[in-house]
N, C-alpha and C. Protein backbone atom coordinates (compact mmCIF):
# COMPACT_ATOMS: atom_id res chain seq x y z
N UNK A 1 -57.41 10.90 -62.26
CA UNK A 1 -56.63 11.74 -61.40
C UNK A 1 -57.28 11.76 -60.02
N UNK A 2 -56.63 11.73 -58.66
CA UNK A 2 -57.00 11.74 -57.40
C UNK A 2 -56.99 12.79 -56.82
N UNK A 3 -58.23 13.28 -55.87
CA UNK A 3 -58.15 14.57 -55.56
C UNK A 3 -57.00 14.45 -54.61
N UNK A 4 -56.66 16.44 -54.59
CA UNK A 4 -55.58 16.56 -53.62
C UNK A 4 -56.20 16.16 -52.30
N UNK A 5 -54.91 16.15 -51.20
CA UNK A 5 -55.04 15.39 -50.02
C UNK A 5 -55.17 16.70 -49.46
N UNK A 6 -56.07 16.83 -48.11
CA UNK A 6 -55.84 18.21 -47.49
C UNK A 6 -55.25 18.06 -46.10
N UNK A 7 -54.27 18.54 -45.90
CA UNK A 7 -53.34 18.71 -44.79
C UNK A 7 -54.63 19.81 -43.37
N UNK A 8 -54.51 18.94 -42.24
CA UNK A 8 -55.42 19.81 -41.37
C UNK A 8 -54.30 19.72 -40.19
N UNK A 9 -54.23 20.95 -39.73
CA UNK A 9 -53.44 21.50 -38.36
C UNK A 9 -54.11 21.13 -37.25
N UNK A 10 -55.25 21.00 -37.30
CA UNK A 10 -56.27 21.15 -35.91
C UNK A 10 -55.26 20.35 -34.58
N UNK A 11 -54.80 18.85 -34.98
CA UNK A 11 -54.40 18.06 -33.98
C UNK A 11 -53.53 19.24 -33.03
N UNK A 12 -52.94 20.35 -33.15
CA UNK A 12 -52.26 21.06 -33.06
C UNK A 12 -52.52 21.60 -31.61
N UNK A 13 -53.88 22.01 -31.63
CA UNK A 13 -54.90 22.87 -30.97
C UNK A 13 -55.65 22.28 -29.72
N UNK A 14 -55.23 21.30 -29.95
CA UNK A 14 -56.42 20.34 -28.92
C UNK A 14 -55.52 19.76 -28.05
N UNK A 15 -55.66 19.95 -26.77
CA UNK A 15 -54.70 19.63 -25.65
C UNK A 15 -54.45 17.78 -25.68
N UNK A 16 -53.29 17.70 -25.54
CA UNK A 16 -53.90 15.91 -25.45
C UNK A 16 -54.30 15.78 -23.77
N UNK A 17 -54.41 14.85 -23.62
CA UNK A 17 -55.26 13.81 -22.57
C UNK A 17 -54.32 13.46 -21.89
N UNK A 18 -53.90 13.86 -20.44
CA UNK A 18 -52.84 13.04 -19.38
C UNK A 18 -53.15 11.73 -19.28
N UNK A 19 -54.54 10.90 -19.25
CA UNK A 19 -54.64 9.77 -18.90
C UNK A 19 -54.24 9.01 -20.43
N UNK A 20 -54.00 9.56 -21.42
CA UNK A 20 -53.44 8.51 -22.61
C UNK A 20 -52.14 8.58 -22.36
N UNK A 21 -51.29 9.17 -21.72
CA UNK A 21 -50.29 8.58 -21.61
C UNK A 21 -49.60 8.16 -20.08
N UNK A 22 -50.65 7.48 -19.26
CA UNK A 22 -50.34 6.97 -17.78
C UNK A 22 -50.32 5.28 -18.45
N UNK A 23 -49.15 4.93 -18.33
CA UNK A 23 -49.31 3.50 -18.33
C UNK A 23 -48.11 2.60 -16.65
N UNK A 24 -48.73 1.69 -16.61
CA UNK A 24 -47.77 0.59 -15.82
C UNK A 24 -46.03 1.28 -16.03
N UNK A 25 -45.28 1.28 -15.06
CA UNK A 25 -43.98 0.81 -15.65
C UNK A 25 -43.65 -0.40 -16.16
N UNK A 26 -42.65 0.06 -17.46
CA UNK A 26 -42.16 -0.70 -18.16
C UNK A 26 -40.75 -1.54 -18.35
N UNK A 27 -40.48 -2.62 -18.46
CA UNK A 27 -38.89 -2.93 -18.19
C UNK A 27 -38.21 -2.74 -19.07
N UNK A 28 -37.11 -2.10 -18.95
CA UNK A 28 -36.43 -1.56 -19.85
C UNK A 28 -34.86 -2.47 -20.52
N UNK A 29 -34.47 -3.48 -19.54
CA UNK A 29 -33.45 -4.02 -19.24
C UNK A 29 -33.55 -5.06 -18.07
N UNK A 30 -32.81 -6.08 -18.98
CA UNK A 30 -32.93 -7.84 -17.59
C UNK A 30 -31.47 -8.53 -17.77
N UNK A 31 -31.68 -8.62 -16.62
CA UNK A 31 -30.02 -9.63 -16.09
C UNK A 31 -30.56 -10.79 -15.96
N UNK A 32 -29.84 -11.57 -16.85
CA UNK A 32 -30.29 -13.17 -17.42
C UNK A 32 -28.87 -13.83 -16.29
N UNK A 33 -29.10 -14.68 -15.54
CA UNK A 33 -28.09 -15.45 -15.20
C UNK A 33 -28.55 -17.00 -14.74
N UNK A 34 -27.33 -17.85 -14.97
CA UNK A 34 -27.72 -19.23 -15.02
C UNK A 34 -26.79 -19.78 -16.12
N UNK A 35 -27.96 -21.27 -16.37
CA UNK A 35 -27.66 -21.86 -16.99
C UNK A 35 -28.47 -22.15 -17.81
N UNK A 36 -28.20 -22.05 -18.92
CA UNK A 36 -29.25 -21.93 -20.12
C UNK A 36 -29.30 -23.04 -21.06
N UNK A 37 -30.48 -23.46 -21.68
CA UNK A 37 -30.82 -24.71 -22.66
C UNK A 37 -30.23 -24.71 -23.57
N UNK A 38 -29.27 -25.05 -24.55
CA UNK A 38 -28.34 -25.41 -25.98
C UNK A 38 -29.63 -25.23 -26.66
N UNK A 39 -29.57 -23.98 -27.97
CA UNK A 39 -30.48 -23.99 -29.11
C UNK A 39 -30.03 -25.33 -30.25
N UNK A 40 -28.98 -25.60 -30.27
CA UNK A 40 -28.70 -27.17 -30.75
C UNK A 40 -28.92 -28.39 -30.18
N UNK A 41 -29.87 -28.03 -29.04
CA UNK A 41 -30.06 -29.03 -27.88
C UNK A 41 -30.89 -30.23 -29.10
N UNK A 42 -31.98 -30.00 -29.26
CA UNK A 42 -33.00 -31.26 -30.98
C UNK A 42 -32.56 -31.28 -32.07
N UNK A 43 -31.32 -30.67 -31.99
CA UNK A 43 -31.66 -30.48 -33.89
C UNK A 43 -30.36 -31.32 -34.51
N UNK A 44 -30.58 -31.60 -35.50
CA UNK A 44 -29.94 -32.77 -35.73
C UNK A 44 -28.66 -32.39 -36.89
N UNK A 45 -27.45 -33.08 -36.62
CA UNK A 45 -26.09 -32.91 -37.44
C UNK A 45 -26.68 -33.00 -38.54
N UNK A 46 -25.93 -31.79 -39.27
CA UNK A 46 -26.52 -32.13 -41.20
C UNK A 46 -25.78 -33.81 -41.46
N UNK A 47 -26.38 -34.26 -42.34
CA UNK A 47 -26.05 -35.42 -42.94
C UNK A 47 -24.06 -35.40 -43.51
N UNK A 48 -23.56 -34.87 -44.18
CA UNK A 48 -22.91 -34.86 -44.75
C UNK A 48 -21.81 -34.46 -43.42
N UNK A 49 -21.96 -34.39 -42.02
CA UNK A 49 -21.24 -34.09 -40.90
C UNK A 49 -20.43 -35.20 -40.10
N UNK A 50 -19.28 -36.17 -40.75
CA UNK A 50 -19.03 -37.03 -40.48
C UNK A 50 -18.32 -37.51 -39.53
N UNK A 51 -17.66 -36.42 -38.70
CA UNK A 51 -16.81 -36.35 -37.35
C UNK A 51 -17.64 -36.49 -36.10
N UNK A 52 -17.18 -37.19 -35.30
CA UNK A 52 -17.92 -37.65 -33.85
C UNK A 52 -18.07 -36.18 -32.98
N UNK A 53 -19.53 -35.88 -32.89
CA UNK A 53 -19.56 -34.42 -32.02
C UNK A 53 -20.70 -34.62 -31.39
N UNK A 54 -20.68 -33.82 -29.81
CA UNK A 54 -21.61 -34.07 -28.85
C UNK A 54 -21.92 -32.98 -28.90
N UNK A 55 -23.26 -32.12 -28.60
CA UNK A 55 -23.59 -31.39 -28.19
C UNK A 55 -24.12 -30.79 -27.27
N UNK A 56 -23.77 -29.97 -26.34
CA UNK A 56 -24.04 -29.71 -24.91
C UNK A 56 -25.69 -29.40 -24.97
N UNK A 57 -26.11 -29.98 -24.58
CA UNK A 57 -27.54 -29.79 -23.98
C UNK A 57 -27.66 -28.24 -23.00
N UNK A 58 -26.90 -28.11 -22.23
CA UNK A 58 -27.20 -26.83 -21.49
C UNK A 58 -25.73 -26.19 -21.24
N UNK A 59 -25.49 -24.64 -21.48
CA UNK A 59 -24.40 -24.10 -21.15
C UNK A 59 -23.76 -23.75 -19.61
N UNK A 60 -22.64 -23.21 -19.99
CA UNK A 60 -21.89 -23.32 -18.43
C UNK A 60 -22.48 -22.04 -17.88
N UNK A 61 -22.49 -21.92 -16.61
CA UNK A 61 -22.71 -20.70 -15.94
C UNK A 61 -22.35 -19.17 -16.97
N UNK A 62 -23.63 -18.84 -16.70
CA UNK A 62 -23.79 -17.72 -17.80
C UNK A 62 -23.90 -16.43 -17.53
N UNK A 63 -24.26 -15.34 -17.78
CA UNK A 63 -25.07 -13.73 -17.60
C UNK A 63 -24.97 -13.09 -18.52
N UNK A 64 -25.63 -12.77 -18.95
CA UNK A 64 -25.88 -11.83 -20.30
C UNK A 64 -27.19 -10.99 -19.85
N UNK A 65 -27.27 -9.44 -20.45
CA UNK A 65 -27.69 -8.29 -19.85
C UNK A 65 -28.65 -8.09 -21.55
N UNK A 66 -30.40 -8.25 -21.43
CA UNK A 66 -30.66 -7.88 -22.39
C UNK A 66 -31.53 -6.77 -22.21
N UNK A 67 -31.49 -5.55 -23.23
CA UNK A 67 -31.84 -4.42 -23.42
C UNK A 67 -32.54 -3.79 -24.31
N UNK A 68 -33.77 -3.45 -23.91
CA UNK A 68 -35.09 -3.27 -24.81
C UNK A 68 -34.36 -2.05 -26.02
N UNK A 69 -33.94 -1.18 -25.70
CA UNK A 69 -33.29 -0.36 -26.93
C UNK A 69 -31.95 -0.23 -27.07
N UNK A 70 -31.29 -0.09 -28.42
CA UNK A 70 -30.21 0.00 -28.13
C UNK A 70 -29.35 1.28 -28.13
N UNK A 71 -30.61 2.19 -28.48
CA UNK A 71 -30.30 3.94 -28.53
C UNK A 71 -29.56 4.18 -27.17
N UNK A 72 -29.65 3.40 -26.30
CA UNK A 72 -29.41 3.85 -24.50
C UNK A 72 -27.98 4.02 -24.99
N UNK A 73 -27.10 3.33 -25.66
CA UNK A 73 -25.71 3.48 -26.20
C UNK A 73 -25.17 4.40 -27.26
N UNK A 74 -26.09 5.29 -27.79
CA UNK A 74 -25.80 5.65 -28.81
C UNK A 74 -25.93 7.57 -28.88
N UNK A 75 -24.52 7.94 -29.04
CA UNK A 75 -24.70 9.56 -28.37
C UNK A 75 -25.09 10.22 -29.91
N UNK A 76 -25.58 11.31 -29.50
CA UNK A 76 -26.12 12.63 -29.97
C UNK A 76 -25.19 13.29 -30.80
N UNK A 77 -25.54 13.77 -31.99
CA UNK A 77 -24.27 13.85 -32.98
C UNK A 77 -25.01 15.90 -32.97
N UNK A 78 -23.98 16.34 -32.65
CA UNK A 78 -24.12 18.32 -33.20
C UNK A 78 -24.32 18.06 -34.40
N UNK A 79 -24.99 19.79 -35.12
CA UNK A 79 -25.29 20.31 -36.34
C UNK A 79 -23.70 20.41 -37.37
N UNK A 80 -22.53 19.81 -36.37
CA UNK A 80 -20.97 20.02 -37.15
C UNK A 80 -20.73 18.60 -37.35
N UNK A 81 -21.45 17.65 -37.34
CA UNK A 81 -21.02 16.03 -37.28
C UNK A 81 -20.52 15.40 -36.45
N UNK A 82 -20.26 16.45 -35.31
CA UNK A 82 -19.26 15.66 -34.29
C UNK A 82 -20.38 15.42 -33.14
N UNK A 83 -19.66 14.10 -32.39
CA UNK A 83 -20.67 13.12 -31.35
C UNK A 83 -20.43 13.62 -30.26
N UNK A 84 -21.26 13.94 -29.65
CA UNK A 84 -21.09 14.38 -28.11
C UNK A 84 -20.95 13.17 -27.32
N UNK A 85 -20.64 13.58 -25.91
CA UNK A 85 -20.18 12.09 -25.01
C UNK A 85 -21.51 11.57 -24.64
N UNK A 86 -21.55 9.85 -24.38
CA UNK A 86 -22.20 9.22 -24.38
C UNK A 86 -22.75 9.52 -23.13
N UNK A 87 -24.46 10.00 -23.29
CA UNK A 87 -25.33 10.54 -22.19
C UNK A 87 -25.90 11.83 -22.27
N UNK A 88 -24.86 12.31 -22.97
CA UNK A 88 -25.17 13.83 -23.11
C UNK A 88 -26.05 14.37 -23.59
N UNK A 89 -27.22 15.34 -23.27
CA UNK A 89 -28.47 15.82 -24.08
C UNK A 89 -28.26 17.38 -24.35
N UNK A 90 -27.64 17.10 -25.50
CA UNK A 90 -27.40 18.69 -25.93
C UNK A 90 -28.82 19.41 -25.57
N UNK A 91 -29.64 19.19 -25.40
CA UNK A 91 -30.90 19.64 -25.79
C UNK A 91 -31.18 20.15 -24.07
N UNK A 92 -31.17 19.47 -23.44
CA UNK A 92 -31.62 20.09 -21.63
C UNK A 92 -29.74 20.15 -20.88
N UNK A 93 -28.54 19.76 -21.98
CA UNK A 93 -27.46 20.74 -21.65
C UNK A 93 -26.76 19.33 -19.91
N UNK A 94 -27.84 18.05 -20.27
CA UNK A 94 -27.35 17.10 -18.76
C UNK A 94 -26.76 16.30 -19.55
N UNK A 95 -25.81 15.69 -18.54
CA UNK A 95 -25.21 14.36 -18.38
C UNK A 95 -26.04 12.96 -17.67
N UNK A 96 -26.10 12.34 -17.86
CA UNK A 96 -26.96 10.92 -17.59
C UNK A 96 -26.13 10.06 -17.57
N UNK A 97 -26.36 9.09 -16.46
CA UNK A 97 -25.40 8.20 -16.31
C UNK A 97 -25.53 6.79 -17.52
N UNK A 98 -25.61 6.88 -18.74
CA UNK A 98 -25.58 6.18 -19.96
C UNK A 98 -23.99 5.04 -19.51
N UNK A 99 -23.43 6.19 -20.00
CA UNK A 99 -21.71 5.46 -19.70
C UNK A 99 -21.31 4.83 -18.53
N UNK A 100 -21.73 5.16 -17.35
CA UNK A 100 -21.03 4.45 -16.22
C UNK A 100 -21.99 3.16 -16.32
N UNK A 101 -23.43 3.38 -16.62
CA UNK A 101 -23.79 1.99 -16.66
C UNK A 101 -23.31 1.01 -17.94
N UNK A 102 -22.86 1.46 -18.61
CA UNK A 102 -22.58 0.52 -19.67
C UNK A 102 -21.23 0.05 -19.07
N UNK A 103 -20.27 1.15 -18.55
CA UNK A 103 -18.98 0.90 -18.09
C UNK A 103 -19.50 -0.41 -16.83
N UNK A 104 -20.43 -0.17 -16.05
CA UNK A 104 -20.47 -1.35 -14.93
C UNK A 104 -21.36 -2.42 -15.87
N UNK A 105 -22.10 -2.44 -16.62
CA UNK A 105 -22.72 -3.92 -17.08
C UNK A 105 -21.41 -4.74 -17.82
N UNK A 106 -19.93 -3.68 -18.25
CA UNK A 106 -19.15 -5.21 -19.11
C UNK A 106 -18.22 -5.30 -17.94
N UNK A 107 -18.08 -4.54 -16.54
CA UNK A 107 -17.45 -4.96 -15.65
C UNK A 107 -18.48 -5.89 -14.89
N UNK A 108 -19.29 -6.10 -15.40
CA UNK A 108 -20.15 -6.71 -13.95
C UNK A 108 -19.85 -8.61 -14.82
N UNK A 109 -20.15 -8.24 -16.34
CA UNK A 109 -20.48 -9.26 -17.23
C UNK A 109 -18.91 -10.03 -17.34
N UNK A 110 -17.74 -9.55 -17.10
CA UNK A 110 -16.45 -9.92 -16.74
C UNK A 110 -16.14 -10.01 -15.95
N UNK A 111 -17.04 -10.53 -14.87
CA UNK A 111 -16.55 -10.49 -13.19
C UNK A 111 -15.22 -9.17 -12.77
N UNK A 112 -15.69 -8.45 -13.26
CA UNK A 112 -14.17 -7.53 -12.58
C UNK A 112 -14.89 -6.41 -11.74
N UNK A 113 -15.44 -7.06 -10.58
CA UNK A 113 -16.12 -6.15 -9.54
C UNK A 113 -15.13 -5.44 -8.78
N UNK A 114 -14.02 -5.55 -8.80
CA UNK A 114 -13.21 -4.84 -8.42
C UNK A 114 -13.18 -3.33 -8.77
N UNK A 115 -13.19 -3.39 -10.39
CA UNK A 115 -12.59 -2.35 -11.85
C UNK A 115 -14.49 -1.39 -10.92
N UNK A 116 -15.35 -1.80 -10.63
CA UNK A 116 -16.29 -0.84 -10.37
C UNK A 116 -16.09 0.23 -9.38
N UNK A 117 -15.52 -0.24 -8.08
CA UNK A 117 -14.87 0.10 -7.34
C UNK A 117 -13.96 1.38 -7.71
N UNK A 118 -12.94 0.53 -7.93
CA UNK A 118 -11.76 1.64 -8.45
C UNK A 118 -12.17 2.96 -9.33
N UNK A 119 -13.13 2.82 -10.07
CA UNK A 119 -13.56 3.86 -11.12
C UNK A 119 -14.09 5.01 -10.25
N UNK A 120 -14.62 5.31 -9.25
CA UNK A 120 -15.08 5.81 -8.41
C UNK A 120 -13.97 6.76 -7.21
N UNK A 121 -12.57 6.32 -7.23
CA UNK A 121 -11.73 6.94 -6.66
C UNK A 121 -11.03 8.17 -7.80
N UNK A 122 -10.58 9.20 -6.64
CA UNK A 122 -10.16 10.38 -7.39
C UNK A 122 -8.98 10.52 -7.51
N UNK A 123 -8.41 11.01 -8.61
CA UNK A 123 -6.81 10.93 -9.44
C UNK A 123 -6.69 12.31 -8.83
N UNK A 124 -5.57 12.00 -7.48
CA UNK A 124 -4.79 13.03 -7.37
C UNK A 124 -3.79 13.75 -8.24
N UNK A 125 -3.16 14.65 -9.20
CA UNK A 125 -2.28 15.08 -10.11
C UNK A 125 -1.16 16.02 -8.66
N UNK A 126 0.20 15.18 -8.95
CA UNK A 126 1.02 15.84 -8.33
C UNK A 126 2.18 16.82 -9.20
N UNK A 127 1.90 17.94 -9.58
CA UNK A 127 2.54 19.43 -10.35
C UNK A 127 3.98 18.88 -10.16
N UNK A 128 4.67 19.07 -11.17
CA UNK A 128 6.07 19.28 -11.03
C UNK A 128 6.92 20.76 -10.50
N UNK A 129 7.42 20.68 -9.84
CA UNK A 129 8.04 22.36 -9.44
C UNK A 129 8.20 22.75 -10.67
N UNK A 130 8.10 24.46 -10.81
CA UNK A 130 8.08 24.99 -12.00
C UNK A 130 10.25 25.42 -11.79
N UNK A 131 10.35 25.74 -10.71
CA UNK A 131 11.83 26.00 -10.21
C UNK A 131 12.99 24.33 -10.61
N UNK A 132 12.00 23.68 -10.13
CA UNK A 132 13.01 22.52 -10.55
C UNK A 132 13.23 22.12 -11.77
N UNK A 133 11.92 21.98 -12.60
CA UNK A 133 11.65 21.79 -13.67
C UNK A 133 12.70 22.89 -14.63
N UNK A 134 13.11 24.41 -14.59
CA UNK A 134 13.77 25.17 -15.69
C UNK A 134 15.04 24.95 -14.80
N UNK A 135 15.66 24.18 -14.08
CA UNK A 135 17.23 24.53 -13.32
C UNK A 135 17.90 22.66 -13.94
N UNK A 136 16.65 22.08 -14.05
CA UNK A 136 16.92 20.84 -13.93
C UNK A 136 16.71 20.49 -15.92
N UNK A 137 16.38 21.61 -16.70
CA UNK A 137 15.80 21.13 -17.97
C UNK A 137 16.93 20.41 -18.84
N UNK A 138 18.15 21.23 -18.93
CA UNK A 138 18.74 21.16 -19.16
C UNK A 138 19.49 19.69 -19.16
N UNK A 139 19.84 19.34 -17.93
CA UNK A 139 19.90 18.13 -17.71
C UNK A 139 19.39 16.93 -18.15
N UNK A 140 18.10 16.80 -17.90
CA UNK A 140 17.30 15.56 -18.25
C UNK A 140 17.10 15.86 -19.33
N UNK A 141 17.21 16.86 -20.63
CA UNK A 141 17.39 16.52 -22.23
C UNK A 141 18.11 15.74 -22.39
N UNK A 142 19.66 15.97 -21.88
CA UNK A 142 20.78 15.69 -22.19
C UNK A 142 20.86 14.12 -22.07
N UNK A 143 20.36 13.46 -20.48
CA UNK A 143 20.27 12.58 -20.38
C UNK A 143 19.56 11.52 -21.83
N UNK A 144 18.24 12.28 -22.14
CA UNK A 144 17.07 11.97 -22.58
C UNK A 144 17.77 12.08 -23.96
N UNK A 145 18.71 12.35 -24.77
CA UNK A 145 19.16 11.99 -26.05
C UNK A 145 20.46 11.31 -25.76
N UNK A 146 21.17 11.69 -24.83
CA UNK A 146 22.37 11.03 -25.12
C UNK A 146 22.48 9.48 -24.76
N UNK A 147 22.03 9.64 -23.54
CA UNK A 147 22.25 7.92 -22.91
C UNK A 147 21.61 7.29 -23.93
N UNK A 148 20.12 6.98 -25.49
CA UNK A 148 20.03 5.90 -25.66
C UNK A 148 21.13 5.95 -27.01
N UNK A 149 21.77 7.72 -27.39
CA UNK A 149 22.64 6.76 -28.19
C UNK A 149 23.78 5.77 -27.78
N UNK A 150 23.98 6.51 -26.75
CA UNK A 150 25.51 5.97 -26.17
C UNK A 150 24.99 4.14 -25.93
N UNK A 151 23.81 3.98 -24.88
CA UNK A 151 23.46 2.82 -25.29
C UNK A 151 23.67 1.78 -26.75
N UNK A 152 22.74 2.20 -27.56
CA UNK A 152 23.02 1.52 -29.28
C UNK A 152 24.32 1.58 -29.62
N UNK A 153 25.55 2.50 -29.07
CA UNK A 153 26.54 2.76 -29.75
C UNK A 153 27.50 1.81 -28.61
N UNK A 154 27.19 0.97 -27.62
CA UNK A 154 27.91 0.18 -26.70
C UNK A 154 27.16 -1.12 -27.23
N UNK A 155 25.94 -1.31 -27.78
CA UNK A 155 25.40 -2.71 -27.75
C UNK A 155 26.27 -2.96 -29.44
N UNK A 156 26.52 -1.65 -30.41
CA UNK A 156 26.88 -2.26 -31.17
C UNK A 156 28.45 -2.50 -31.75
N UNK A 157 29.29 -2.08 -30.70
CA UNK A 157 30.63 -2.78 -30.80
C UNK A 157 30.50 -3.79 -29.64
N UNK A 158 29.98 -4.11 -28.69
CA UNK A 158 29.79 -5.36 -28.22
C UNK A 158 29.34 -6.37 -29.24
N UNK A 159 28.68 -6.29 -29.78
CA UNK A 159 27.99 -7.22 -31.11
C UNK A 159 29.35 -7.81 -32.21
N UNK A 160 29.82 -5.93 -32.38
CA UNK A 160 31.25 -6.21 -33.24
C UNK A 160 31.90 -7.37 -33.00
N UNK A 161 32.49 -7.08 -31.76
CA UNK A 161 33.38 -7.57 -30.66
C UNK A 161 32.97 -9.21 -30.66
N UNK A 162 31.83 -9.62 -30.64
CA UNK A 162 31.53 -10.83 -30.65
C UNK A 162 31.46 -10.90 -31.83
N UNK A 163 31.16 -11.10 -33.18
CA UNK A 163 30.96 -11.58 -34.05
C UNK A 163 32.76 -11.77 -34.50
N UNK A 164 33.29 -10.70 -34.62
CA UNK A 164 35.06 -10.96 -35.03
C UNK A 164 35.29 -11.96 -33.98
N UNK A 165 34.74 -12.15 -32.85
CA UNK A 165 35.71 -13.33 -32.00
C UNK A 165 34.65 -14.57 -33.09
N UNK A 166 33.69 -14.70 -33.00
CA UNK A 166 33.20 -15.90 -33.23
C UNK A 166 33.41 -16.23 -34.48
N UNK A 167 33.34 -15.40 -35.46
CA UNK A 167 33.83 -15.99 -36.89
C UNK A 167 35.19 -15.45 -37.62
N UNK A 168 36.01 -15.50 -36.81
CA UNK A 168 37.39 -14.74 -36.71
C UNK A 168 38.23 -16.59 -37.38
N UNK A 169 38.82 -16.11 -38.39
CA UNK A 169 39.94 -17.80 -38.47
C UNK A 169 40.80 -17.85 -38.12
């Protein structure tokens, strides 16, 4: 039998050390662009591969974004199961820009430098009159059920109408 293990608190008590945790900055994330070497560049067709195939030695103009963790994407779930928005630190109650950078690395990685742009302009909302809206309700129901029957109910004696002419003896 092995003696028990004894649990000691002390680490608890003892201030740590600012200089154990001063290091260099670290990179966290790299933008790879170019043209890159074929990992099939030496290696040789299995034997039993009998169709004529070349293999590209180096790929076409490239960029791919690699990222030391992949937690930077991954939101914070509450004590109810549900995920808070991506960035969010329930815990100091901030938002962090998590999402807009992920939103600009697959616009950047799809050339759509445009879509970065645009994300950044503000959505005016123009109110409907509340006066026009109850004088006018009435109306645009009416419109809003009747015209698509009346529609279906014109496309389908037109249909009639053609089929008795066309297979009429």
């Amino acid at each position: 039998m092995s003696a028990p293990h004894i649990l000691s608190l002390r680490a608890i008590e003892q201030q740590p050390d600012p200089k154990d945790f001063q290091s260099p900055p670290k990179t966290v994330a790299v933008l790879l662009e170019g043209k890159f070497t074929s990992d099939w560049k030496n290696r040789p067709l299995p034997e039993d591969f009998k169709q004529p195939f070349t293999i590209a030695q180096q790929s076409k103009p490239t960029k791919m974004i690699v990222i030391s963790d992949g937690d930077v994407f991954k939101n914070q779930v509450g004590t109810d199961g549900s995920a808070y928005p991506l960035g969010f630190d329930h815990y100091t109650q901030q938002n962090y820009g998590n999402k807009n950078l992920l939103l600009n690395m697959v616009d950047y990685l799809t050339d759509d430098s445009g879509l970065i742009s645009l994300r950044n302009k503000e959505i005016q909302l123009r109110l409907l009159s509340k006066a026009r809206v109850r004088s006018e309700k009435l109306y645009w129901q009416l419109i809003n059920t009747i015209m698509p029957l009346l529609l279906v109910l014109i496309f389908a004696i037109f249909q009639h109408y053609m089929r008795k002419r066309r297979y009429a003896h």
